[in-house]
PDB file of N, CA and C in Angstrom:
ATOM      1  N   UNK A   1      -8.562 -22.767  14.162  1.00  0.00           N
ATOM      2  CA  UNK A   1      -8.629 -21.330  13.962  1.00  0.00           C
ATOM      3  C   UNK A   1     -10.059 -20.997  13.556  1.00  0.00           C
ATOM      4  N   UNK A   2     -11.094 -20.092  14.072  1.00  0.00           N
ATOM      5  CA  UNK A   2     -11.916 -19.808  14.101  1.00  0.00           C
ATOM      6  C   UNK A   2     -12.175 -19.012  12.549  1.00  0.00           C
ATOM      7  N   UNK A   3     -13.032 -18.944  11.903  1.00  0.00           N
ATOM      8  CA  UNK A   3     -13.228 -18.110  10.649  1.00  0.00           C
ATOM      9  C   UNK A   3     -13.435 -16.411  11.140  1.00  0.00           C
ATOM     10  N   UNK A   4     -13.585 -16.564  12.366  1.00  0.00           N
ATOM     11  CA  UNK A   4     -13.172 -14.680  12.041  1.00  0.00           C
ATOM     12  C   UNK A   4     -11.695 -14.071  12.311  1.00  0.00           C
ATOM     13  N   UNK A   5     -10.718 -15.277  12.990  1.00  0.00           N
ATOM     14  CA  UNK A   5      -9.316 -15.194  12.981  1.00  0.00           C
ATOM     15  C   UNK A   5      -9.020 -14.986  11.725  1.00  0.00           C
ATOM     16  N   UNK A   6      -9.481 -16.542  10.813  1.00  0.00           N
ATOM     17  CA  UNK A   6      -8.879 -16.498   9.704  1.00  0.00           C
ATOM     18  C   UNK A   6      -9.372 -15.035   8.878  1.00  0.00           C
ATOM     19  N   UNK A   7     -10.243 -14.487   8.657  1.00  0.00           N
ATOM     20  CA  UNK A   7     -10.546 -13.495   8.300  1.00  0.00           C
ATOM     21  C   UNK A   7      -9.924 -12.379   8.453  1.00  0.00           C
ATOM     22  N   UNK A   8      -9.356 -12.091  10.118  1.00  0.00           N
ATOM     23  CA  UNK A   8      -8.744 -10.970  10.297  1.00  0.00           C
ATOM     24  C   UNK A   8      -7.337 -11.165   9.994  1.00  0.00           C
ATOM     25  N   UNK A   9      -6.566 -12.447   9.877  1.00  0.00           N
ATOM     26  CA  UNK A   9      -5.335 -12.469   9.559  1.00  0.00           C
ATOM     27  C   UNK A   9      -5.684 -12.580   7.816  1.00  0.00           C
ATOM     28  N   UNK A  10      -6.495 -12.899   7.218  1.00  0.00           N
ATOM     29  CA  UNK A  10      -6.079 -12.732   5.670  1.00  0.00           C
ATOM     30  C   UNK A  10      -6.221 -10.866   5.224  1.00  0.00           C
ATOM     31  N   UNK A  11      -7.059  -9.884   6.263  1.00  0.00           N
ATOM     32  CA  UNK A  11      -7.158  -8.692   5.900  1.00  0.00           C
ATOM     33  C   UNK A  11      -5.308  -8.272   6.496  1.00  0.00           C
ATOM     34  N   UNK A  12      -4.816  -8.730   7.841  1.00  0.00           N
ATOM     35  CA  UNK A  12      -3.676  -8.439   7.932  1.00  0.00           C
ATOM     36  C   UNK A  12      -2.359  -8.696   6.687  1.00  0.00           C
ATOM     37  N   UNK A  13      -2.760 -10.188   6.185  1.00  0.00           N
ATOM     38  CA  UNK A  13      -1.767 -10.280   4.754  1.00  0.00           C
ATOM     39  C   UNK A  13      -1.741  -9.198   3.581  1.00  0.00           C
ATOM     40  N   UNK A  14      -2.960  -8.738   3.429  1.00  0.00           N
ATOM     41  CA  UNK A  14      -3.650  -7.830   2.384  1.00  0.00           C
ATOM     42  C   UNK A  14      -2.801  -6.618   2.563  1.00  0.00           C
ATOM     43  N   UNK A  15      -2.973  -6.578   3.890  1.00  0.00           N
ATOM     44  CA  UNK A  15      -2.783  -4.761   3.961  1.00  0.00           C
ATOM     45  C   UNK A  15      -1.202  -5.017   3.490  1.00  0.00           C
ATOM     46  N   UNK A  16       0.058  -6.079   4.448  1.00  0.00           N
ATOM     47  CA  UNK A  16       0.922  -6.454   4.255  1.00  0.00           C
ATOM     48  C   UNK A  16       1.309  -6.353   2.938  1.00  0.00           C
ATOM     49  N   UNK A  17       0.737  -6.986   2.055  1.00  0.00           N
ATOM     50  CA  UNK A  17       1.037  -7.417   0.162  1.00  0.00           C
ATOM     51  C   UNK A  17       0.370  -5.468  -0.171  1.00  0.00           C
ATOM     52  N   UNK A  18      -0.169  -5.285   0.044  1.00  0.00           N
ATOM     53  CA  UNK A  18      -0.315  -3.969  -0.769  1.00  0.00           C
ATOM     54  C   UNK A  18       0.530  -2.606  -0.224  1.00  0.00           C
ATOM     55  N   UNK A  19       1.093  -2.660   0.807  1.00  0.00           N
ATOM     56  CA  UNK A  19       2.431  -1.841   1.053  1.00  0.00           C
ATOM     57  C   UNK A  19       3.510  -2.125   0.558  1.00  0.00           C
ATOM     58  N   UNK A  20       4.005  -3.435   0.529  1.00  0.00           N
ATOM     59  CA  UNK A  20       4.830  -4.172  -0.217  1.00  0.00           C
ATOM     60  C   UNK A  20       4.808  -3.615  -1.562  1.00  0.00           C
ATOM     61  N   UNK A  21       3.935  -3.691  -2.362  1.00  0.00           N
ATOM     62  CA  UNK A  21       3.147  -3.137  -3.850  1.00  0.00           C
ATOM     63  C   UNK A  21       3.907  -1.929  -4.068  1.00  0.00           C
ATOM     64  N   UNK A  22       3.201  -1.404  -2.977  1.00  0.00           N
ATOM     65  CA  UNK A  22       2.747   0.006  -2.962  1.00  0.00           C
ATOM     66  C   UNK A  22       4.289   1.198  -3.248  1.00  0.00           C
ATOM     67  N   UNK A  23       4.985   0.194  -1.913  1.00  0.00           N
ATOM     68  CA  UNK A  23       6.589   0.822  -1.879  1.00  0.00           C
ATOM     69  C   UNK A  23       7.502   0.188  -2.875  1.00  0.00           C
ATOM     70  N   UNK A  24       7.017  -0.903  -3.834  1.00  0.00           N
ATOM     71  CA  UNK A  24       8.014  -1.497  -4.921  1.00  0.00           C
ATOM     72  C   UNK A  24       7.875  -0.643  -5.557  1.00  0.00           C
ATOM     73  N   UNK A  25       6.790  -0.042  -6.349  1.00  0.00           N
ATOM     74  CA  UNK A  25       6.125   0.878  -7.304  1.00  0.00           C
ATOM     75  C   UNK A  25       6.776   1.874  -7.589  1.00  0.00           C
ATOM     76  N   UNK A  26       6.671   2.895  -6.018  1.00  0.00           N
ATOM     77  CA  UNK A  26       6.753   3.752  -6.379  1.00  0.00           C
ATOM     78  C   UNK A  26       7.979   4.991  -5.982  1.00  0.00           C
ATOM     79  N   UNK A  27       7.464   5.999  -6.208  1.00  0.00           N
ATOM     80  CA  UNK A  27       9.256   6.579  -6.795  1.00  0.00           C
ATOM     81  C   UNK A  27       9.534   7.230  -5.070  1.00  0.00           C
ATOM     82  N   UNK A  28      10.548   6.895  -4.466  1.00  0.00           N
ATOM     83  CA  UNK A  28      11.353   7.015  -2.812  1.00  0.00           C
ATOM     84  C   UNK A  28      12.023   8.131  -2.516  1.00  0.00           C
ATOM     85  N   UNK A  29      12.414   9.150  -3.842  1.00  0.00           N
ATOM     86  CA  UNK A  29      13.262  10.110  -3.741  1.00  0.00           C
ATOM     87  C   UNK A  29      12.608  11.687  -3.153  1.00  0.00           C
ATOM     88  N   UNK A  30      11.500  10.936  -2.950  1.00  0.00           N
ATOM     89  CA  UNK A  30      10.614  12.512  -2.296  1.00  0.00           C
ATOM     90  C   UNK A  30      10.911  12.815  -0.973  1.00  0.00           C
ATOM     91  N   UNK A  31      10.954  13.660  -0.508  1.00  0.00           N
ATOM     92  CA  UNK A  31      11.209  14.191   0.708  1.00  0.00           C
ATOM     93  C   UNK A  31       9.665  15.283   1.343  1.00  0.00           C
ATOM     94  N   UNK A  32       9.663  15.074   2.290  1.00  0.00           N
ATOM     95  CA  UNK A  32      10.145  14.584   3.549  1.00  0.00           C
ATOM     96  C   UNK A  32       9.888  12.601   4.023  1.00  0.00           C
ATOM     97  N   UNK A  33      10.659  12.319   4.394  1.00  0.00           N
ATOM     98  CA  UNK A  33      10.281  10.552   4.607  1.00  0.00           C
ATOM     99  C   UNK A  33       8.763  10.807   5.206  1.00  0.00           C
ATOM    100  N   UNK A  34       8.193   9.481   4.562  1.00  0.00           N
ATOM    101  CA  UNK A  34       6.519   9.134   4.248  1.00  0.00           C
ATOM    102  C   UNK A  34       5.811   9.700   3.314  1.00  0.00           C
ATOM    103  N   UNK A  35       6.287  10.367   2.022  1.00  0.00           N
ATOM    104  CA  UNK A  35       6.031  10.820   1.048  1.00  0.00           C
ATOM    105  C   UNK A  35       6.823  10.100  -0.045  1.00  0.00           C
ATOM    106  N   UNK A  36       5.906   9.443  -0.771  1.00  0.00           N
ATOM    107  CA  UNK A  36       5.917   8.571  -2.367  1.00  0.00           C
ATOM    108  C   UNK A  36       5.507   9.214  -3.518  1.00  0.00           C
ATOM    109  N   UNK A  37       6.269   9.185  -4.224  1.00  0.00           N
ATOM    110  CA  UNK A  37       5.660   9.602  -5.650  1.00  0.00           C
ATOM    111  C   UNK A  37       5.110   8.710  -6.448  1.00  0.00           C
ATOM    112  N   UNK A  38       4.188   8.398  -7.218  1.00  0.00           N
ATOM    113  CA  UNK A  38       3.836   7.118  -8.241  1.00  0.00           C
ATOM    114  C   UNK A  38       4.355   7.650  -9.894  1.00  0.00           C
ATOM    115  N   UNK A  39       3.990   6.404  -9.692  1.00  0.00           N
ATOM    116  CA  UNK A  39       4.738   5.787 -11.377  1.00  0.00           C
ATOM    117  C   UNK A  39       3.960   4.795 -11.814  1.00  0.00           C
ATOM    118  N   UNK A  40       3.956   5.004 -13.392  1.00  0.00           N
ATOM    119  CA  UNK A  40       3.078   3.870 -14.415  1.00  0.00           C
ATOM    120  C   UNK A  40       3.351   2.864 -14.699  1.00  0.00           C
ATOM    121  N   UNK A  41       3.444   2.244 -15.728  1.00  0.00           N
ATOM    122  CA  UNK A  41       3.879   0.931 -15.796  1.00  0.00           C
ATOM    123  C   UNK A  41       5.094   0.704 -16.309  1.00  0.00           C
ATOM    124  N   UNK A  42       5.917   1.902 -16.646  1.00  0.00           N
ATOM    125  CA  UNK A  42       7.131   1.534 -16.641  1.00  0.00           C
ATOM    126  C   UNK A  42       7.781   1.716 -15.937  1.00  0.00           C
ATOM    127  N   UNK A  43       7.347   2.694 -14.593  1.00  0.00           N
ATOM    128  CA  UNK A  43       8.152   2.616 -13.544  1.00  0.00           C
ATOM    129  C   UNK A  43       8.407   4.052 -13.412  1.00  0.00           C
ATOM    130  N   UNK A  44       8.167   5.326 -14.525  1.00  0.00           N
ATOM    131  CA  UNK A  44       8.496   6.203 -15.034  1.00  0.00           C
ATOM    132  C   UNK A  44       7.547   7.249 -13.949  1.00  0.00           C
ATOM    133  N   UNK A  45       8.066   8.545 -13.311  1.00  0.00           N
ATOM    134  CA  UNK A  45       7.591   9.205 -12.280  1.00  0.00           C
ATOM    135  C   UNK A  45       6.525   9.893 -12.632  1.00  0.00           C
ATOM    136  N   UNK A  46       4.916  10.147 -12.626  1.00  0.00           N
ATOM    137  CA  UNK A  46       4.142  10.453 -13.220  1.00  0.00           C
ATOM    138  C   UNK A  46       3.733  11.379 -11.914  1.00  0.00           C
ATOM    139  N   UNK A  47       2.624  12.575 -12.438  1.00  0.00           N
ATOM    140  CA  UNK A  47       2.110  13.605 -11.517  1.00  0.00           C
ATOM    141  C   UNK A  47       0.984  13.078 -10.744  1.00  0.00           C
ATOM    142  N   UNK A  48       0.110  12.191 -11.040  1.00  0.00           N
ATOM    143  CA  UNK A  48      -1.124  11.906 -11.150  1.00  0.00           C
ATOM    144  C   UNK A  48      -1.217  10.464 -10.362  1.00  0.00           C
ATOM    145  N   UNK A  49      -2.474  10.603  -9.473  1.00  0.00           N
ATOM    146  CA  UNK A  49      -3.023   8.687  -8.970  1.00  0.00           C
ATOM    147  C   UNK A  49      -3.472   8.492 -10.209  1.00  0.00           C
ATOM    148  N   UNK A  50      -3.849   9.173 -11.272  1.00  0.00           N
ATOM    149  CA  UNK A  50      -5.066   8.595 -12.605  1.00  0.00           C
ATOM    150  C   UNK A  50      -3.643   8.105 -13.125  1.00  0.00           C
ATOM    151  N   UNK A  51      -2.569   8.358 -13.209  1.00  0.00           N
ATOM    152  CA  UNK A  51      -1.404   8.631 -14.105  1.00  0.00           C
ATOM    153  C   UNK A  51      -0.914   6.986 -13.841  1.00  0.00           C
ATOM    154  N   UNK A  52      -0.872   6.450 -12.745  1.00  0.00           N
ATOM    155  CA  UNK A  52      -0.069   5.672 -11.927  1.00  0.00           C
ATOM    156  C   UNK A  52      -0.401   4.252 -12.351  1.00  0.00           C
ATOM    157  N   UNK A  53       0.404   3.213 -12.237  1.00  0.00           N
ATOM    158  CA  UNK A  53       0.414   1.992 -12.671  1.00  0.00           C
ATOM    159  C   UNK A  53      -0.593   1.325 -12.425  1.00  0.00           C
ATOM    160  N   UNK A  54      -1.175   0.051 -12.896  1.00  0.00           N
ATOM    161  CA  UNK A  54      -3.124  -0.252 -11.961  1.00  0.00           C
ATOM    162  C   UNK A  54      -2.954  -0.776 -10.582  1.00  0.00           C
ATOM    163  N   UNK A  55      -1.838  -1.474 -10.613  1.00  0.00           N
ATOM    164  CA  UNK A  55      -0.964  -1.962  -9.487  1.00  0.00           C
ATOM    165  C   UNK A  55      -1.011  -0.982  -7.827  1.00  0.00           C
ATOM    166  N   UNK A  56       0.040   0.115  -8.340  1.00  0.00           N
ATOM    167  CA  UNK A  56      -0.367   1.238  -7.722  1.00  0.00           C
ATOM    168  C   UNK A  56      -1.755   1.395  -7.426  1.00  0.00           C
ATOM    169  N   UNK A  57      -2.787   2.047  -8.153  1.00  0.00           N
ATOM    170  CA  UNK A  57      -4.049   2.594  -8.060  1.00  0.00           C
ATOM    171  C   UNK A  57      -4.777   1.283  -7.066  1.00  0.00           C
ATOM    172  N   UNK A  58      -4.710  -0.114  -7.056  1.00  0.00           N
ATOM    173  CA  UNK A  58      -5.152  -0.776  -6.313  1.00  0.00           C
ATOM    174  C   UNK A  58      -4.435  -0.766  -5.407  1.00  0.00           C
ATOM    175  N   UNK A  59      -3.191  -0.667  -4.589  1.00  0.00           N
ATOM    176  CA  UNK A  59      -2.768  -0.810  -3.754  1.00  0.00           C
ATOM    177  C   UNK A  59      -2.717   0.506  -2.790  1.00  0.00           C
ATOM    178  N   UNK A  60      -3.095   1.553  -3.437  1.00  0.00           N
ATOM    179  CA  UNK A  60      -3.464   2.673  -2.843  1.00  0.00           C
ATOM    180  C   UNK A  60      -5.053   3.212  -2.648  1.00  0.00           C
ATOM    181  N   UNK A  61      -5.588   2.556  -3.496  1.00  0.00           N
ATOM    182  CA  UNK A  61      -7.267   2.476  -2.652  1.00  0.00           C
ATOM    183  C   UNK A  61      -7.179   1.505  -1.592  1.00  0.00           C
ATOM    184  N   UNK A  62      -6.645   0.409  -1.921  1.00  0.00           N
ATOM    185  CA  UNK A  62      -7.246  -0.250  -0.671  1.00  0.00           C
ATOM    186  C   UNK A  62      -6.268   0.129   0.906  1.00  0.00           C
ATOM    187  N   UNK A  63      -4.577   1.007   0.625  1.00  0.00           N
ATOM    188  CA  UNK A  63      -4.286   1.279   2.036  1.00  0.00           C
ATOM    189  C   UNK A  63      -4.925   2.572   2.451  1.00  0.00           C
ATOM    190  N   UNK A  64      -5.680   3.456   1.428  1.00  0.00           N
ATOM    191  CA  UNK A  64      -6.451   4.729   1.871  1.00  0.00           C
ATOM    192  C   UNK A  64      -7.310   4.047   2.899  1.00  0.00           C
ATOM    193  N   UNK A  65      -8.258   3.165   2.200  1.00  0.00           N
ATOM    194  CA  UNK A  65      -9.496   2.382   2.614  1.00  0.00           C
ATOM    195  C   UNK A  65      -9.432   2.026   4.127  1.00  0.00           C
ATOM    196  N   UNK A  66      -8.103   1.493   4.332  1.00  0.00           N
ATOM    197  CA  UNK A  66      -7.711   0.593   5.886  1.00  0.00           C
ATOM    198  C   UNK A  66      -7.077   1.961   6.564  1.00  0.00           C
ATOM    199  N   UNK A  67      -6.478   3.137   5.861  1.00  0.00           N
ATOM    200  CA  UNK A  67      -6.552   4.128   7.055  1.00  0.00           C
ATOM    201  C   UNK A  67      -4.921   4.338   7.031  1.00  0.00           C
ATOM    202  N   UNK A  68      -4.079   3.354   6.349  1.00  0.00           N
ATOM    203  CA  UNK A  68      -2.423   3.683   6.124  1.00  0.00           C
ATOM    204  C   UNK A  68      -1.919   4.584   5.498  1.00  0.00           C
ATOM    205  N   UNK A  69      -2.509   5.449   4.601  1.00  0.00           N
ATOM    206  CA  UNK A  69      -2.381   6.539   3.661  1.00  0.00           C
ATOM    207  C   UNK A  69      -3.406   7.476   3.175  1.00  0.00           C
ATOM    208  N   UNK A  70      -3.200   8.374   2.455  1.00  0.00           N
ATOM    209  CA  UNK A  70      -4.068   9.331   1.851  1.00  0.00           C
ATOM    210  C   UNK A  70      -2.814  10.041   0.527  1.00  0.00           C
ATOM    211  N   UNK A  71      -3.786  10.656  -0.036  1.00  0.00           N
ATOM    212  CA  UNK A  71      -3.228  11.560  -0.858  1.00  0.00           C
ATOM    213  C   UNK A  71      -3.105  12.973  -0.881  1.00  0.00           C
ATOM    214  N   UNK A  72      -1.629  13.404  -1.035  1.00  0.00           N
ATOM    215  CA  UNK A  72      -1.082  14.602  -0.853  1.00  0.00           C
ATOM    216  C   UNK A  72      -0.697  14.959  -1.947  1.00  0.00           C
ATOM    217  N   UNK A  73      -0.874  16.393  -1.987  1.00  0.00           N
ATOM    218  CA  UNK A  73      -1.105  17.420  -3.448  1.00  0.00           C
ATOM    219  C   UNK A  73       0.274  18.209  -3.169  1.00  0.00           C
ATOM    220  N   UNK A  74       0.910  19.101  -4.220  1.00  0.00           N
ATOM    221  CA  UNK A  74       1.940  19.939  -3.776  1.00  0.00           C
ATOM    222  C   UNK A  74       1.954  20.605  -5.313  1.00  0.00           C
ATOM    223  N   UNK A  75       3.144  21.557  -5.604  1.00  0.00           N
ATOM    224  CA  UNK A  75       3.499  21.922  -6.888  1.00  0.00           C
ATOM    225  C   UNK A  75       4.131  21.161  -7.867  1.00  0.00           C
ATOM    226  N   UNK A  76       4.167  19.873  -7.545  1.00  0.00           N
ATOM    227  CA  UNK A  76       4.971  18.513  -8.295  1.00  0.00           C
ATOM    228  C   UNK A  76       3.554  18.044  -8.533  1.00  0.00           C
ATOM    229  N   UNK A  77       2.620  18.354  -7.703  1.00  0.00           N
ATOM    230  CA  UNK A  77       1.214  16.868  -8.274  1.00  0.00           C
ATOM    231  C   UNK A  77       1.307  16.566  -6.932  1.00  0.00           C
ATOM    232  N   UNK A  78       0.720  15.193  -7.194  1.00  0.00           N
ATOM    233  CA  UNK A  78      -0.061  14.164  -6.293  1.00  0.00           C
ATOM    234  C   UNK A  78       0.978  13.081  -5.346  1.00  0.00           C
ATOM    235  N   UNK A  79       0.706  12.648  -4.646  1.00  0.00           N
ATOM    236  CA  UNK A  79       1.556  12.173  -4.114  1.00  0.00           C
ATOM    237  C   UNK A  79       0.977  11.723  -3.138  1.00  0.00           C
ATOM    238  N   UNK A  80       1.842   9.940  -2.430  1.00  0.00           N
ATOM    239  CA  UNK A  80       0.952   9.007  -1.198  1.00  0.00           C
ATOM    240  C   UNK A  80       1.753   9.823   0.066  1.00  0.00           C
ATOM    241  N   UNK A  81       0.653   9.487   0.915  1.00  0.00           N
ATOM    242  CA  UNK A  81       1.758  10.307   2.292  1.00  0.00           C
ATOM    243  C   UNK A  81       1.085   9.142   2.961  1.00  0.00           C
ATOM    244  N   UNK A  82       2.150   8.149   3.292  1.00  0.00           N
ATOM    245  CA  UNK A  82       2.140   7.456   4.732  1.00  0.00           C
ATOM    246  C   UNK A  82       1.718   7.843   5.831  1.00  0.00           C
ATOM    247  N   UNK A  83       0.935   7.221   6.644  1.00  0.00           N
ATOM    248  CA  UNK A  83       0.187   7.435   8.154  1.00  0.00           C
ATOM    249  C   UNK A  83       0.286   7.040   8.758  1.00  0.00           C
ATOM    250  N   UNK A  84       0.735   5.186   8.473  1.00  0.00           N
ATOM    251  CA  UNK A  84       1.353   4.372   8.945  1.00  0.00           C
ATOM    252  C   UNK A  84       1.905   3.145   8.248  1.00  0.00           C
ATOM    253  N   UNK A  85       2.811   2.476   9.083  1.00  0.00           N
ATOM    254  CA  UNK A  85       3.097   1.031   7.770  1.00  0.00           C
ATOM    255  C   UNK A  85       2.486   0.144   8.560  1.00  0.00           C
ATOM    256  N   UNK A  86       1.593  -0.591   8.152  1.00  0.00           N
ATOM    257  CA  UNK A  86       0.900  -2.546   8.292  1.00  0.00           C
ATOM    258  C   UNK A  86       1.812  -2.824   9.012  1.00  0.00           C
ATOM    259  N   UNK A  87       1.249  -3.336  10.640  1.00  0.00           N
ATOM    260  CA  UNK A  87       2.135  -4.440  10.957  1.00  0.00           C
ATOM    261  C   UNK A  87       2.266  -5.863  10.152  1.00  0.00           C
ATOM    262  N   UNK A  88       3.411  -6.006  10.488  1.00  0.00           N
ATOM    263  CA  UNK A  88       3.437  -8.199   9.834  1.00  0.00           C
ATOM    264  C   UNK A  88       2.689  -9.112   9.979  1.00  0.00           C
ATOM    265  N   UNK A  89       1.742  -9.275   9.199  1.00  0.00           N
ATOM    266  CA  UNK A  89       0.665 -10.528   9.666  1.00  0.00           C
ATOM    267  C   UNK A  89       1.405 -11.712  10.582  1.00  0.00           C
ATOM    268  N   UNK A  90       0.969 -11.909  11.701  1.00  0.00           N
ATOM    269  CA  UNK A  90       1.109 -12.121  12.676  1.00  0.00           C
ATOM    270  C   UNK A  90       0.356 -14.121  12.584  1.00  0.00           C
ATOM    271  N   UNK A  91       0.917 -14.731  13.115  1.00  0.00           N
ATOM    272  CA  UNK A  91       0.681 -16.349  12.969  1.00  0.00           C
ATOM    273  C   UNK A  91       0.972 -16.879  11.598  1.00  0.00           C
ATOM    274  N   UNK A  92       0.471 -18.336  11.184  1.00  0.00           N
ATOM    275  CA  UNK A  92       0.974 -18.849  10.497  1.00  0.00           C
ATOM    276  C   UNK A  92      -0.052 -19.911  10.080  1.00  0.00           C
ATOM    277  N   UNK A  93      -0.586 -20.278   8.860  1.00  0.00           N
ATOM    278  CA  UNK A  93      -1.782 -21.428   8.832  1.00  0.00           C
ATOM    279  C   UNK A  93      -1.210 -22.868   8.709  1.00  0.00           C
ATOM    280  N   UNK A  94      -1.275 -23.622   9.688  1.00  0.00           N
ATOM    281  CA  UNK A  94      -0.816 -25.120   9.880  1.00  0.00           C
ATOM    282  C   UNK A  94      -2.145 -26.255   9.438  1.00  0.00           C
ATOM    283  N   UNK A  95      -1.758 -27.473   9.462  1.00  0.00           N
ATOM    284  CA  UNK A  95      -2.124 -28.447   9.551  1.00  0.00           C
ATOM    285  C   UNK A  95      -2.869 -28.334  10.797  1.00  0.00           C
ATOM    286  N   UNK A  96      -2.767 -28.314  11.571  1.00  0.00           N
ATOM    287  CA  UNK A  96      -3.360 -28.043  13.073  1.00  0.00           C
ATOM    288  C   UNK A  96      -4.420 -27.348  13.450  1.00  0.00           C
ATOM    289  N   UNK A  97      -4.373 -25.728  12.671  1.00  0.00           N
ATOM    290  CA  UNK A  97      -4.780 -24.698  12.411  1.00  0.00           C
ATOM    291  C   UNK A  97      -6.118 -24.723  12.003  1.00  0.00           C
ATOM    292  N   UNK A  98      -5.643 -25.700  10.898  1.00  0.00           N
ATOM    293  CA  UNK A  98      -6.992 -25.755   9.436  1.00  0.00           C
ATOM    294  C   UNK A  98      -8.333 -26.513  10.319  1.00  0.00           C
TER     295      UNK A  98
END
């Protein structure tokens, strides 16, 4: 496996693990579907990205960053709006591979 494979499949895991994050976090009951609410570290529904768990706050800079989300404002606050979800990192690192 070439080092810019490996490169582009460890940014594919990344994006993978920080949606994962991203949707454990945070609060699902918002409507319309692709709209998240965040929450702090107890899990507790907060208005604010400043408000939001560090967990959150990193996992939502870096899917802004790659282009999967942004942030949406309303009369509740702040809120992630999905753009898209990460495909599945794709292959597998073998013995073979390495």
């Amino acid at each position: 496996m070439s080092q810019d494979a490996v490169n582009a499949w460890g940014i594919e895991i990344a994006d993978e693990c920080m949606f994962a994050l991203l949707t454990a976090e945070c609060s699902m009951g918002m409507e319309p579907e692709g709209v998240l609410g965040f929450t702090d570290e107890s899990c507790a529904e907060v208005r604010t990205l400043g408000e939001s768990s560090a967990g959150m706050k990193q996992a939502f800079a870096w899917l802004s960053m790659r282009g999967f989300v942004r942030l949406g404002k309303d009369e509740h606050g702040e809120h992630v709006v999905v753009i898209a979800e990460p495909k599945p990192a794709r292959g597998s690192l073998t013995a073979e591979a390495a």
